[in-house]
PDB file of N, CA and C in Angstrom:
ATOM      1  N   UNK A   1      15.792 -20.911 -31.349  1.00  0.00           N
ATOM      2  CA  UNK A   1      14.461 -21.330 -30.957  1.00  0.00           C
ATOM      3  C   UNK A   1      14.401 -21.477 -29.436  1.00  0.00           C
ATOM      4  N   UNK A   2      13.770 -21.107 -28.711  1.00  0.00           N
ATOM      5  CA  UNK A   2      13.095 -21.086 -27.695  1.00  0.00           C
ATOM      6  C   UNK A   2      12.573 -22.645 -27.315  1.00  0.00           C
ATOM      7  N   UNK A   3      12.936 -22.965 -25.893  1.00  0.00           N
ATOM      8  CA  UNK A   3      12.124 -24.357 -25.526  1.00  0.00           C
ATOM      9  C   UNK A   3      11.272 -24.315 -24.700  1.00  0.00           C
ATOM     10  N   UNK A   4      10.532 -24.980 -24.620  1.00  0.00           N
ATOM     11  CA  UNK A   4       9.033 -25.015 -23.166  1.00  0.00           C
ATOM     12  C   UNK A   4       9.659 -24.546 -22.060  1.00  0.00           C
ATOM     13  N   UNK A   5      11.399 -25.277 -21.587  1.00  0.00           N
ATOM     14  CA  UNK A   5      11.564 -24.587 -20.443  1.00  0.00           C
ATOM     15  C   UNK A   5      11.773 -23.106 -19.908  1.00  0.00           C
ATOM     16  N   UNK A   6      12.487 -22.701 -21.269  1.00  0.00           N
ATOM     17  CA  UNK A   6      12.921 -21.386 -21.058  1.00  0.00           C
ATOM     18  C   UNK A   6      11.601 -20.507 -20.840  1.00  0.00           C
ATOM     19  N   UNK A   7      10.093 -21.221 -21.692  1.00  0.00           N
ATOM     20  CA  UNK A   7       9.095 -20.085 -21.571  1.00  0.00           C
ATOM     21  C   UNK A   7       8.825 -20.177 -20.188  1.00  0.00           C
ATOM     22  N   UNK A   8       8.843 -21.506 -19.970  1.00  0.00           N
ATOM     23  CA  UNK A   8       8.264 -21.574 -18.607  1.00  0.00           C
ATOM     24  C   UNK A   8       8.433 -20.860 -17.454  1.00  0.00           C
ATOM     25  N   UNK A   9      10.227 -20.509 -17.602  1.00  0.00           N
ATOM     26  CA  UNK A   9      11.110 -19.692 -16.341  1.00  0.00           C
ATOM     27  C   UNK A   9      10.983 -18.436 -16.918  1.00  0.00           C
ATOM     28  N   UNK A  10      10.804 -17.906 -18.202  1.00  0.00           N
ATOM     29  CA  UNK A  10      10.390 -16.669 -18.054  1.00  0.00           C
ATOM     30  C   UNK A  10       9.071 -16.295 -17.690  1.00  0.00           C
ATOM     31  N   UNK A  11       8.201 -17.167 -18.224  1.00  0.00           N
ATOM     32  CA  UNK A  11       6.688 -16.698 -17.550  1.00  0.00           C
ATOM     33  C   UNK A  11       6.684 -16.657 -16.402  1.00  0.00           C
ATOM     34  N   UNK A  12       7.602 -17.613 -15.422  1.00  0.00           N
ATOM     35  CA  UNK A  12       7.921 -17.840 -13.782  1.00  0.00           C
ATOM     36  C   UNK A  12       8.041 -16.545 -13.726  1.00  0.00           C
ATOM     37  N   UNK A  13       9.228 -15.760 -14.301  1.00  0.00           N
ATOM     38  CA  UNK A  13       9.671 -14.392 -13.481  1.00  0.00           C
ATOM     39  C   UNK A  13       9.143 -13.597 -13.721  1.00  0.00           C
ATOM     40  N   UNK A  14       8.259 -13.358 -14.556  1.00  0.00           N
ATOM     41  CA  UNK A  14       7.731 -11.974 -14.887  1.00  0.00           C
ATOM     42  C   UNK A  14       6.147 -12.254 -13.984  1.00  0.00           C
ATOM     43  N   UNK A  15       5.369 -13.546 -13.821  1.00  0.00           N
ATOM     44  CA  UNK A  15       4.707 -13.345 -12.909  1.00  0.00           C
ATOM     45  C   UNK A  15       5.386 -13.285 -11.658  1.00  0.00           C
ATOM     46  N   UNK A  16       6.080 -13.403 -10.977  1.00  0.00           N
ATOM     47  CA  UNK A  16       6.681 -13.114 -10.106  1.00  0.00           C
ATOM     48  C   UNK A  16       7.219 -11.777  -9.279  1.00  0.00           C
ATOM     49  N   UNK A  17       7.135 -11.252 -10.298  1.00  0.00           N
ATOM     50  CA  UNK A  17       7.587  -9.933 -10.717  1.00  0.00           C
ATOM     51  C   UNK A  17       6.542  -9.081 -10.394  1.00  0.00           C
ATOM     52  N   UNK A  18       5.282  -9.649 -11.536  1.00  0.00           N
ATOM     53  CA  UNK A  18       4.083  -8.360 -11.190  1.00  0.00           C
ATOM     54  C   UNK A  18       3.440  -9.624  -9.952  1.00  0.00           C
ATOM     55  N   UNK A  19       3.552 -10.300  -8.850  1.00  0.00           N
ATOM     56  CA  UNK A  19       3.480 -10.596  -7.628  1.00  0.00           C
ATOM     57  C   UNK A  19       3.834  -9.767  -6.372  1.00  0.00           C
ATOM     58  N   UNK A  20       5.069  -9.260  -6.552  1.00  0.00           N
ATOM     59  CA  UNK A  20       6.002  -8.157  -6.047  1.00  0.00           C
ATOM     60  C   UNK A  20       5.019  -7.095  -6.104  1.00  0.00           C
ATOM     61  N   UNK A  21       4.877  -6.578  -7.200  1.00  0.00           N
ATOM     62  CA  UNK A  21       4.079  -5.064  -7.806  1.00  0.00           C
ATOM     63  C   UNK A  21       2.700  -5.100  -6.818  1.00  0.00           C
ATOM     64  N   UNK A  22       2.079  -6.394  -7.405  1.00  0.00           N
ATOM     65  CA  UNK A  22       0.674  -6.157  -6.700  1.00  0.00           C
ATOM     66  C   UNK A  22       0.507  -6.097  -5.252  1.00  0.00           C
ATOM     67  N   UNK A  23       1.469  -6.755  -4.185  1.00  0.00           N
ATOM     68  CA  UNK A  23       2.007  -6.647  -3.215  1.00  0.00           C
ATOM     69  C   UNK A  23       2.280  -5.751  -2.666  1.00  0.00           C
ATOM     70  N   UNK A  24       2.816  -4.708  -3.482  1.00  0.00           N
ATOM     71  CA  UNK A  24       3.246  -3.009  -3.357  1.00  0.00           C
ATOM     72  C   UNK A  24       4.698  -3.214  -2.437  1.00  0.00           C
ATOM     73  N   UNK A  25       5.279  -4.110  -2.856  1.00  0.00           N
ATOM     74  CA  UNK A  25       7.091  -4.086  -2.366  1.00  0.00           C
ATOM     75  C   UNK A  25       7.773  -3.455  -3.661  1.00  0.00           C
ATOM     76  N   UNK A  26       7.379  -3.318  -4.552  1.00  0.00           N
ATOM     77  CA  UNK A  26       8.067  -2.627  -5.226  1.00  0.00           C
ATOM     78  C   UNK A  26       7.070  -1.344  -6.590  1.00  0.00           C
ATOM     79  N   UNK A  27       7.728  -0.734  -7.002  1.00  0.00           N
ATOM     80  CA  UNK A  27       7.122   0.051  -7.995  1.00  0.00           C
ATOM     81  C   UNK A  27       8.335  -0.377  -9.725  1.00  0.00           C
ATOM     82  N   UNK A  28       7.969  -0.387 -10.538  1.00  0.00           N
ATOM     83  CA  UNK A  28       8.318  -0.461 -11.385  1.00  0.00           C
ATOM     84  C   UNK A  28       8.151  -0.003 -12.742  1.00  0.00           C
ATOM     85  N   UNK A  29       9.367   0.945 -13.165  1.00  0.00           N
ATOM     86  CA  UNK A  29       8.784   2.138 -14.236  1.00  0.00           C
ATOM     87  C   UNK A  29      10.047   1.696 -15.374  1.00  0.00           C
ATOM     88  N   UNK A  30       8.636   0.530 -16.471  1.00  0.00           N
ATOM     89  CA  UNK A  30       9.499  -0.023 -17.159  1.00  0.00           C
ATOM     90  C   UNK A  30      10.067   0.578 -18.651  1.00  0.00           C
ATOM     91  N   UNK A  31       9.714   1.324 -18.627  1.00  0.00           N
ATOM     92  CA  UNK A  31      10.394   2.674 -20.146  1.00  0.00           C
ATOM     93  C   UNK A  31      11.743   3.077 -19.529  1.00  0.00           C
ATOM     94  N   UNK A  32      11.554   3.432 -18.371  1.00  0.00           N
ATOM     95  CA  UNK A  32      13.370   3.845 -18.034  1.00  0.00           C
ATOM     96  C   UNK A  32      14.110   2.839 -16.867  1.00  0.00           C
ATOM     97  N   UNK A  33      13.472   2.222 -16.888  1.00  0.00           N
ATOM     98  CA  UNK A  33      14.476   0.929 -16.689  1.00  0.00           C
ATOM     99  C   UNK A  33      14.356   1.657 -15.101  1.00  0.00           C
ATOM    100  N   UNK A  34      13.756   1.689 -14.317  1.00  0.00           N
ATOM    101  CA  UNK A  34      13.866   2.592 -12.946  1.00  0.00           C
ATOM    102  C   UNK A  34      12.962   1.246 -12.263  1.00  0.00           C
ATOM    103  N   UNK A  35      13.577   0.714 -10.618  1.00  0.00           N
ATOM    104  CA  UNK A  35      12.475   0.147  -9.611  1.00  0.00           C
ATOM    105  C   UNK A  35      12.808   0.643  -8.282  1.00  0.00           C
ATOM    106  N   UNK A  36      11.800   1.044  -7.757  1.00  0.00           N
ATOM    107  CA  UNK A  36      11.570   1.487  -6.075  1.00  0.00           C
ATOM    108  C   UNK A  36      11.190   0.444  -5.854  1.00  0.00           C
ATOM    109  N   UNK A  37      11.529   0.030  -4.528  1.00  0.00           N
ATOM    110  CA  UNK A  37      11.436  -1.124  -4.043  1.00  0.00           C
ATOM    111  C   UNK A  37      11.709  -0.990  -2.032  1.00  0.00           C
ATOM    112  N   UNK A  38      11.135  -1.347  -1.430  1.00  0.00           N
ATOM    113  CA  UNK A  38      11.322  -1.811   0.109  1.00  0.00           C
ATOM    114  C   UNK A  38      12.736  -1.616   0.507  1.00  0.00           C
ATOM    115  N   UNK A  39      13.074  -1.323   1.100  1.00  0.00           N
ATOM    116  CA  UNK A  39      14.850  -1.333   1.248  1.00  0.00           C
ATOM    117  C   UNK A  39      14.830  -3.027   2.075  1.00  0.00           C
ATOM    118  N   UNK A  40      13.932  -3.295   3.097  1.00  0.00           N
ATOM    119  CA  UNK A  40      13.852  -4.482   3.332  1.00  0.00           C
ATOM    120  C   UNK A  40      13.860  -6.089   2.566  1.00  0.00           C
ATOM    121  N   UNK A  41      12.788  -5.768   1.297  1.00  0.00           N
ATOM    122  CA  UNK A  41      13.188  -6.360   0.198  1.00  0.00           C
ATOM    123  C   UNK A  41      14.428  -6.970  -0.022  1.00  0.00           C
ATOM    124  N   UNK A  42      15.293  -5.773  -0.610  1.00  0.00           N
ATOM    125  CA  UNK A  42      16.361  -5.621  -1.152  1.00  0.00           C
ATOM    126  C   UNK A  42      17.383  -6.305  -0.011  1.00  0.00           C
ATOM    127  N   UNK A  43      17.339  -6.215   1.198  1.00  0.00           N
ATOM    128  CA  UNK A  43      18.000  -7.027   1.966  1.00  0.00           C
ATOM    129  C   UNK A  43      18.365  -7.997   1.830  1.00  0.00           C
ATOM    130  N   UNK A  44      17.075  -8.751   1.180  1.00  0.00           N
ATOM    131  CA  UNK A  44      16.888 -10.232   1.556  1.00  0.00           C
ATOM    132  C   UNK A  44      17.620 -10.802   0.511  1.00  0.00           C
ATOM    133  N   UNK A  45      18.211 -10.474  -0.040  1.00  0.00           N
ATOM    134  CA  UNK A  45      19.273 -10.681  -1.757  1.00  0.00           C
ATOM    135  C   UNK A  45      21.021 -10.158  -1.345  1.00  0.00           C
ATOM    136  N   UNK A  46      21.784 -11.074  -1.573  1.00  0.00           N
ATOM    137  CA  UNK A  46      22.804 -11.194  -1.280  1.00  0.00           C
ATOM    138  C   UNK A  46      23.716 -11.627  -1.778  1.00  0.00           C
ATOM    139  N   UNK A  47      24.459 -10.924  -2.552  1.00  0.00           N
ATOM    140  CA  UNK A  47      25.882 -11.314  -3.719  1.00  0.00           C
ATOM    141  C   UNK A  47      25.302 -11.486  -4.918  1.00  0.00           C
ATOM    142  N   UNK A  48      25.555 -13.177  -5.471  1.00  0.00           N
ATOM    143  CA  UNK A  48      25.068 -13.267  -6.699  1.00  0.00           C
ATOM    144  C   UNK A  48      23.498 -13.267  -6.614  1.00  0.00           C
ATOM    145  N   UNK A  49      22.670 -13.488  -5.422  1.00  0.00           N
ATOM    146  CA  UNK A  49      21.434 -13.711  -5.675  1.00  0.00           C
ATOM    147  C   UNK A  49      20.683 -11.792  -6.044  1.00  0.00           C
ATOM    148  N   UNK A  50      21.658 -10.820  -5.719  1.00  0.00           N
ATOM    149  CA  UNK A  50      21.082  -9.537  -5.699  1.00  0.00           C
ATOM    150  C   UNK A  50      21.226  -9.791  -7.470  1.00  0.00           C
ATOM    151  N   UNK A  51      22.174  -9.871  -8.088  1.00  0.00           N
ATOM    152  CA  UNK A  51      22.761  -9.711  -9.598  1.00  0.00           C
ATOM    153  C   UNK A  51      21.455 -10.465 -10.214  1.00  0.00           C
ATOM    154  N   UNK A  52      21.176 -11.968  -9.845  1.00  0.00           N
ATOM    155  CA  UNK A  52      20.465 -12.275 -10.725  1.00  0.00           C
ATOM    156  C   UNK A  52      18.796 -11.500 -10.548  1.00  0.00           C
ATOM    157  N   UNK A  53      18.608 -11.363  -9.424  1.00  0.00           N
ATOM    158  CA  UNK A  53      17.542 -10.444  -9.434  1.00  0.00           C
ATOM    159  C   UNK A  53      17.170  -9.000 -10.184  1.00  0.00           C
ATOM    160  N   UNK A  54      18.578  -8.597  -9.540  1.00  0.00           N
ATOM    161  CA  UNK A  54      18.493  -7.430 -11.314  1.00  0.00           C
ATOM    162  C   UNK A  54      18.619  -7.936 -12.621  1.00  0.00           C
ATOM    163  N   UNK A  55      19.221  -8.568 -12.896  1.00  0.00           N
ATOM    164  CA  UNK A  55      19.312  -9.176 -14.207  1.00  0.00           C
ATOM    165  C   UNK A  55      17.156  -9.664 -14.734  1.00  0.00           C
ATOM    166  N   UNK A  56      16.699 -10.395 -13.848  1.00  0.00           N
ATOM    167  CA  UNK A  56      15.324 -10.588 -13.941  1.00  0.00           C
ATOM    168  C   UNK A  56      14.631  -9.729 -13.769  1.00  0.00           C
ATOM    169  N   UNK A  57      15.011  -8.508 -13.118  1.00  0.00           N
ATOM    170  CA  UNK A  57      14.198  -6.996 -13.627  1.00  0.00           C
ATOM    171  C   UNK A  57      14.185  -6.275 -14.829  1.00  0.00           C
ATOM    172  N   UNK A  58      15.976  -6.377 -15.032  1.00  0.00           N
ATOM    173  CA  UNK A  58      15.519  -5.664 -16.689  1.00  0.00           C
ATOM    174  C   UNK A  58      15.301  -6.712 -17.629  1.00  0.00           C
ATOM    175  N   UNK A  59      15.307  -8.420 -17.371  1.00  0.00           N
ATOM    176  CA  UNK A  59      14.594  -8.883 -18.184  1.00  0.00           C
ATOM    177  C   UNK A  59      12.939  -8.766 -17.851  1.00  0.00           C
ATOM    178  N   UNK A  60      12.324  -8.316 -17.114  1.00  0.00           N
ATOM    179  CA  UNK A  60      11.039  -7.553 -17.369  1.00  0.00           C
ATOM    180  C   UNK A  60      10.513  -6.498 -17.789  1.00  0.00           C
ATOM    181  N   UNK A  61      11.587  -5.803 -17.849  1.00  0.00           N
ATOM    182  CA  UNK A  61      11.656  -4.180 -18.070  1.00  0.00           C
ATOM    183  C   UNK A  61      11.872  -4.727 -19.990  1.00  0.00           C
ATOM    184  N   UNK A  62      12.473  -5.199 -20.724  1.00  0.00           N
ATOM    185  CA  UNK A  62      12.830  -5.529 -21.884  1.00  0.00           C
ATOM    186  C   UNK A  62      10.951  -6.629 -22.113  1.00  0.00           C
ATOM    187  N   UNK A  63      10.373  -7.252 -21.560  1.00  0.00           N
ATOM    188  CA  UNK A  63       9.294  -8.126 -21.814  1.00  0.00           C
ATOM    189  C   UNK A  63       8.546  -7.229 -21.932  1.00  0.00           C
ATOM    190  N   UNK A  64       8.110  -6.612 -21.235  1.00  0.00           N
ATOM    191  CA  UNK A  64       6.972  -5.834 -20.819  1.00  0.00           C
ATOM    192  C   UNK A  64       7.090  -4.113 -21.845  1.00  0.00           C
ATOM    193  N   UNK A  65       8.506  -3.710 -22.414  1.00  0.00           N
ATOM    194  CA  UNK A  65       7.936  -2.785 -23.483  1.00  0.00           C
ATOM    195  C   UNK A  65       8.417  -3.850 -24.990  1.00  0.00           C
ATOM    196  N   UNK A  66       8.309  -4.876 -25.348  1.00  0.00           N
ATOM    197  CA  UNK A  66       8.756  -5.413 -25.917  1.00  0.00           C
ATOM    198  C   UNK A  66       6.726  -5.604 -26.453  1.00  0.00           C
ATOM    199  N   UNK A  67       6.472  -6.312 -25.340  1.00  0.00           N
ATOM    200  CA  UNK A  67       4.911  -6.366 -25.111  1.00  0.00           C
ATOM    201  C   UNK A  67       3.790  -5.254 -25.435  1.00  0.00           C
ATOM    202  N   UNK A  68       4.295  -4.028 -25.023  1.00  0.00           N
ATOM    203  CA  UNK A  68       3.145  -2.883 -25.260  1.00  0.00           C
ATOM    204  C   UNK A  68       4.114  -1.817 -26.314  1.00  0.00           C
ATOM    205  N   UNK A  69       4.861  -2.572 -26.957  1.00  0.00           N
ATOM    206  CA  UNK A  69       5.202  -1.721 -28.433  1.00  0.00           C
ATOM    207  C   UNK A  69       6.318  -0.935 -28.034  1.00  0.00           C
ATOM    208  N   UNK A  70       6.619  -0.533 -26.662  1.00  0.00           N
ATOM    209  CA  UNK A  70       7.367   0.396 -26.420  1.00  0.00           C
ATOM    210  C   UNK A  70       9.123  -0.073 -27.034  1.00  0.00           C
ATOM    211  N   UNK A  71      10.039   0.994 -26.943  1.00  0.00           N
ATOM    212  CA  UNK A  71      11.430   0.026 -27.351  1.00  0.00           C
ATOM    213  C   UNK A  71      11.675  -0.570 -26.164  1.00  0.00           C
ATOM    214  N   UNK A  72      12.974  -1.459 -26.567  1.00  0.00           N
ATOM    215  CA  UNK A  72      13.654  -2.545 -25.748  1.00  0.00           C
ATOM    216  C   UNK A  72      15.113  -1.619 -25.725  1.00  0.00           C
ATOM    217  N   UNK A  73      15.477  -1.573 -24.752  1.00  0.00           N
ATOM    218  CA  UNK A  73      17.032  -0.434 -24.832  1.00  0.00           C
ATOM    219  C   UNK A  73      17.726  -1.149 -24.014  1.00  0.00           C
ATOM    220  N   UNK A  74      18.427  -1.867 -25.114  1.00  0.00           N
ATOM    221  CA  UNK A  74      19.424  -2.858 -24.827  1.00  0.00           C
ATOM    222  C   UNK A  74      20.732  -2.548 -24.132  1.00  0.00           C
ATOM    223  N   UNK A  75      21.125  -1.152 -23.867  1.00  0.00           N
ATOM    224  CA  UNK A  75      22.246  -0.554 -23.499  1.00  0.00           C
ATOM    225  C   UNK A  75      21.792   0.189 -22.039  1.00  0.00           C
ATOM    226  N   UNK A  76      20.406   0.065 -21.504  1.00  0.00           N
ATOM    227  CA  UNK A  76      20.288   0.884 -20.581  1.00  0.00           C
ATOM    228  C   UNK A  76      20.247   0.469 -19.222  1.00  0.00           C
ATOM    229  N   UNK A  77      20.904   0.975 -18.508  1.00  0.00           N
ATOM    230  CA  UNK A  77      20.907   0.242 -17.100  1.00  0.00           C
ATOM    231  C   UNK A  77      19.672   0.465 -15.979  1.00  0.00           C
ATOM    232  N   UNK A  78      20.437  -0.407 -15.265  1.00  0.00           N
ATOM    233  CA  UNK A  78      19.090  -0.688 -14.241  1.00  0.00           C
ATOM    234  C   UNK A  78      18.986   0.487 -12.923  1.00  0.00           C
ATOM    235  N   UNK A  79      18.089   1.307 -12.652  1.00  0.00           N
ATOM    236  CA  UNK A  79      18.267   2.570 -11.417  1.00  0.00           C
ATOM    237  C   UNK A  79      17.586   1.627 -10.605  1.00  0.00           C
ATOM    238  N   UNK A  80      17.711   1.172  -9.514  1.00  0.00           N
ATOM    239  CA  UNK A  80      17.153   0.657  -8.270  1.00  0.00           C
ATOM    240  C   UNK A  80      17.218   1.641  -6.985  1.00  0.00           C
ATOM    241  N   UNK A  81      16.194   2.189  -6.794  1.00  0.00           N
ATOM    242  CA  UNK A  81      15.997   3.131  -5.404  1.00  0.00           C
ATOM    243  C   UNK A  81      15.402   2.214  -4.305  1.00  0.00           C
ATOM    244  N   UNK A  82      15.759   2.763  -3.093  1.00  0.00           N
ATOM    245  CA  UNK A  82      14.699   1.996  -1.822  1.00  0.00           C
ATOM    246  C   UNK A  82      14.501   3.168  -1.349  1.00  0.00           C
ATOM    247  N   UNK A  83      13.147   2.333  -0.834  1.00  0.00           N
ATOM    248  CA  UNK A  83      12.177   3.428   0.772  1.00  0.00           C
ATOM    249  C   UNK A  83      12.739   2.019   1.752  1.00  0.00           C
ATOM    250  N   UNK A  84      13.230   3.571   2.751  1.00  0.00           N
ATOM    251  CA  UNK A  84      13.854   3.135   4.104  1.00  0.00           C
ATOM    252  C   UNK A  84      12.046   3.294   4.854  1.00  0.00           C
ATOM    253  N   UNK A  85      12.302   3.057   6.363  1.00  0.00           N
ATOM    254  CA  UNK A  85      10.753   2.805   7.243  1.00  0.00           C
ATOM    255  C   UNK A  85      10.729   4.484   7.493  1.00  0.00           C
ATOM    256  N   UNK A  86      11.507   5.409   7.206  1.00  0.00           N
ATOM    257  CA  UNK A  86      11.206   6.660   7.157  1.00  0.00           C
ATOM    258  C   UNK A  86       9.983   7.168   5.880  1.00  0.00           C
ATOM    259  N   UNK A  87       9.915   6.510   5.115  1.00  0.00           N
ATOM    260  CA  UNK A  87       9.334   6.366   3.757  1.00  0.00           C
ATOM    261  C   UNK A  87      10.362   7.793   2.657  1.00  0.00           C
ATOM    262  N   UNK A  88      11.325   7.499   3.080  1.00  0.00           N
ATOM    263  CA  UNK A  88      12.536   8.402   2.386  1.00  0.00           C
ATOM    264  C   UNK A  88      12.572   7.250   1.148  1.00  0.00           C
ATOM    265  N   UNK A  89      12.756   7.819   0.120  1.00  0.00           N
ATOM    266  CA  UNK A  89      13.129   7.263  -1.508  1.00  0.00           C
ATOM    267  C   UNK A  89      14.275   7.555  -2.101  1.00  0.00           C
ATOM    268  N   UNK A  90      15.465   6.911  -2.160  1.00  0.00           N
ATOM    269  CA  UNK A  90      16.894   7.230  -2.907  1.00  0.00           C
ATOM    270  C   UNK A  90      17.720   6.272  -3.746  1.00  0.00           C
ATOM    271  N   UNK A  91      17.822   6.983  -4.553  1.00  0.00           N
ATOM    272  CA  UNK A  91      18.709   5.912  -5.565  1.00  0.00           C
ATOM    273  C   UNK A  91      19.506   5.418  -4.958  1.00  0.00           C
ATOM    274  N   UNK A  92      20.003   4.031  -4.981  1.00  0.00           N
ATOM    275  CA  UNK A  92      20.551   3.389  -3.958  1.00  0.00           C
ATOM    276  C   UNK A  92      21.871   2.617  -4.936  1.00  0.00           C
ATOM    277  N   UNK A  93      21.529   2.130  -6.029  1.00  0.00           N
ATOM    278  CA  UNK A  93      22.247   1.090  -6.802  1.00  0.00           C
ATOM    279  C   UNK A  93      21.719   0.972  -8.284  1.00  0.00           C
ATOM    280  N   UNK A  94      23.013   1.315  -8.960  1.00  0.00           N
ATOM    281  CA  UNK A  94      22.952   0.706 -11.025  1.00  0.00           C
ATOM    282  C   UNK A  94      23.350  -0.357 -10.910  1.00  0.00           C
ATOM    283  N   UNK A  95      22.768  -1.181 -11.687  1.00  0.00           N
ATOM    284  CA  UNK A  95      22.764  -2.727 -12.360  1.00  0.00           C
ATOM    285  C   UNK A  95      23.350  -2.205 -13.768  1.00  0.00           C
ATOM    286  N   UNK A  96      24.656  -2.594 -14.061  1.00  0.00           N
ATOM    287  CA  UNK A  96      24.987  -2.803 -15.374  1.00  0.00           C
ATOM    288  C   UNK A  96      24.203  -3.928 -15.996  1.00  0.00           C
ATOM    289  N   UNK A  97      24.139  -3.906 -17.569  1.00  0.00           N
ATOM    290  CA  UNK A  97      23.862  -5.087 -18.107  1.00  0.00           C
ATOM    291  C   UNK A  97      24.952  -5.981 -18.436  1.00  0.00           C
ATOM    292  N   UNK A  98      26.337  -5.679 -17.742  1.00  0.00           N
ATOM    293  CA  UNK A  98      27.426  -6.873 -17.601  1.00  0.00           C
ATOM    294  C   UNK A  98      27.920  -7.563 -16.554  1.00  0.00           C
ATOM    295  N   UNK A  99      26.633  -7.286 -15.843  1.00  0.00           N
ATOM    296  CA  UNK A  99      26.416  -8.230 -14.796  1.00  0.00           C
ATOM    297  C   UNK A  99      26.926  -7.677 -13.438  1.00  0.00           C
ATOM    298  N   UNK A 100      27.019  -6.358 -13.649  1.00  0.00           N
ATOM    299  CA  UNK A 100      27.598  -5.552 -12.362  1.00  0.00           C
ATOM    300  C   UNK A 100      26.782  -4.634 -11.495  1.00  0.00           C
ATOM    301  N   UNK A 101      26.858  -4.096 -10.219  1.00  0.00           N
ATOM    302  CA  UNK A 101      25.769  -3.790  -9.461  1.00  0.00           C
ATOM    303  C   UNK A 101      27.106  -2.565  -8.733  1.00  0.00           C
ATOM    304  N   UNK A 102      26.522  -1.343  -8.731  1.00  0.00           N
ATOM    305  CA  UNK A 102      27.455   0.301  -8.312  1.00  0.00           C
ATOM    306  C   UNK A 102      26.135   0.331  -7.125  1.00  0.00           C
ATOM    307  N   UNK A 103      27.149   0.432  -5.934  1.00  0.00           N
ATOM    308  CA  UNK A 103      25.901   1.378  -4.661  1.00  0.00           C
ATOM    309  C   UNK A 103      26.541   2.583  -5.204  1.00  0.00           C
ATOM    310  N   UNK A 104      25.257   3.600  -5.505  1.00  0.00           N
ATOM    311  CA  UNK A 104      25.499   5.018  -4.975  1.00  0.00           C
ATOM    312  C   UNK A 104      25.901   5.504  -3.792  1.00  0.00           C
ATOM    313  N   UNK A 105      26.442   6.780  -3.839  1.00  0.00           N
ATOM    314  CA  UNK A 105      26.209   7.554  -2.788  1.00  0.00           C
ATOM    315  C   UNK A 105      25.042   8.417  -2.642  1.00  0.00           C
ATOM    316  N   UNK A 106      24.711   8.234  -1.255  1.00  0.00           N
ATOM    317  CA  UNK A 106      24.157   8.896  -0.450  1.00  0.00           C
ATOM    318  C   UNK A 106      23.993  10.353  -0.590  1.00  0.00           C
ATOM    319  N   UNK A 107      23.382  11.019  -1.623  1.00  0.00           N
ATOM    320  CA  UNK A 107      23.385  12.445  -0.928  1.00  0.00           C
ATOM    321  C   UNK A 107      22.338  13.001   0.075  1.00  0.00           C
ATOM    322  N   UNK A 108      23.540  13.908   0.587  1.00  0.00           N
ATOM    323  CA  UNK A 108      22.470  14.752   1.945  1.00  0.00           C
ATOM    324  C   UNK A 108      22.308  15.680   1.927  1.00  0.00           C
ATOM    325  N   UNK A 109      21.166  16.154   2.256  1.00  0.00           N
ATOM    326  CA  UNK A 109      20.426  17.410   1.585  1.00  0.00           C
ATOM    327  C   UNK A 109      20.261  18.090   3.174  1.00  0.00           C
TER     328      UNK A 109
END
C-alpha cells in the first residue's frame, strides 16, 4: 500500500518534471525511455544527485505510459542526449535501472 507521502513525492516529481518540459530544458520521449535535455542542465547534477535524477526520469517515463495505456518496460534503460550552445544533439549517457550511469562516446562525423 502506498502512503500520502510517497504520493505526495511522486506527484512532486513528475510535476517537476513536466516543469522542466514546459520550460523547454528538456524534451522527453516517454515510450522509449529517450530525454534531450540542455547540456547545461545536466551540469548542474553531480554524482549521486545525476543517478537520482535519472532514476526520477524513468520513474516518469514508467508513470506517464502506465497513465496513457502505453507499456511500462521494466528492463529498458534510460538514453539521455544533450544540446551543447552549438544546438548539436548527442547521446551523451545510459542510465541503467541498477542504478548505474555509462557516458558514451563521442562520435565524429
Amino acid at each position: 500500500m502506498i502512503t500520502e507521502q510517497e504520493k505526495t513525492v511522486a506527484q512532486k516529481t513528475v510535476e517537476n518534471i513536466d516543469l522542466l518540459i514546459e520550460q523547454k530544458y528538456m524534451i522527453v520521449d516517454t515510450v522509449n525511455y529517450h530525454v534531450a535535455m540542455l547540456d547545461n542542465l545536466w551540469s548542474k547534477y553531480k554524482g549521486e544527485m545525476q543517478l537520482t535524477f535519472c532514476k526520477n526520469l524513468v520513474f516518469y517515463c514508467d508513470i506517464q505510459n502506465a497513465y496513457h495505456g502505453k507499456k511500462v518496460k521494466k528492463n529498458q534503460n534510460l538514453l539521455i542526449s544533450l544540446k551543447n550552445k552549438k544546438n548539436d544533439v548527442y547521446p551523451a549517457f545510459v542510465y541503467y535501472r541498477i542504478h548505474e550511469l555509462k557516458k558514451l562516446k563521442k562520435k565524429v562525423m
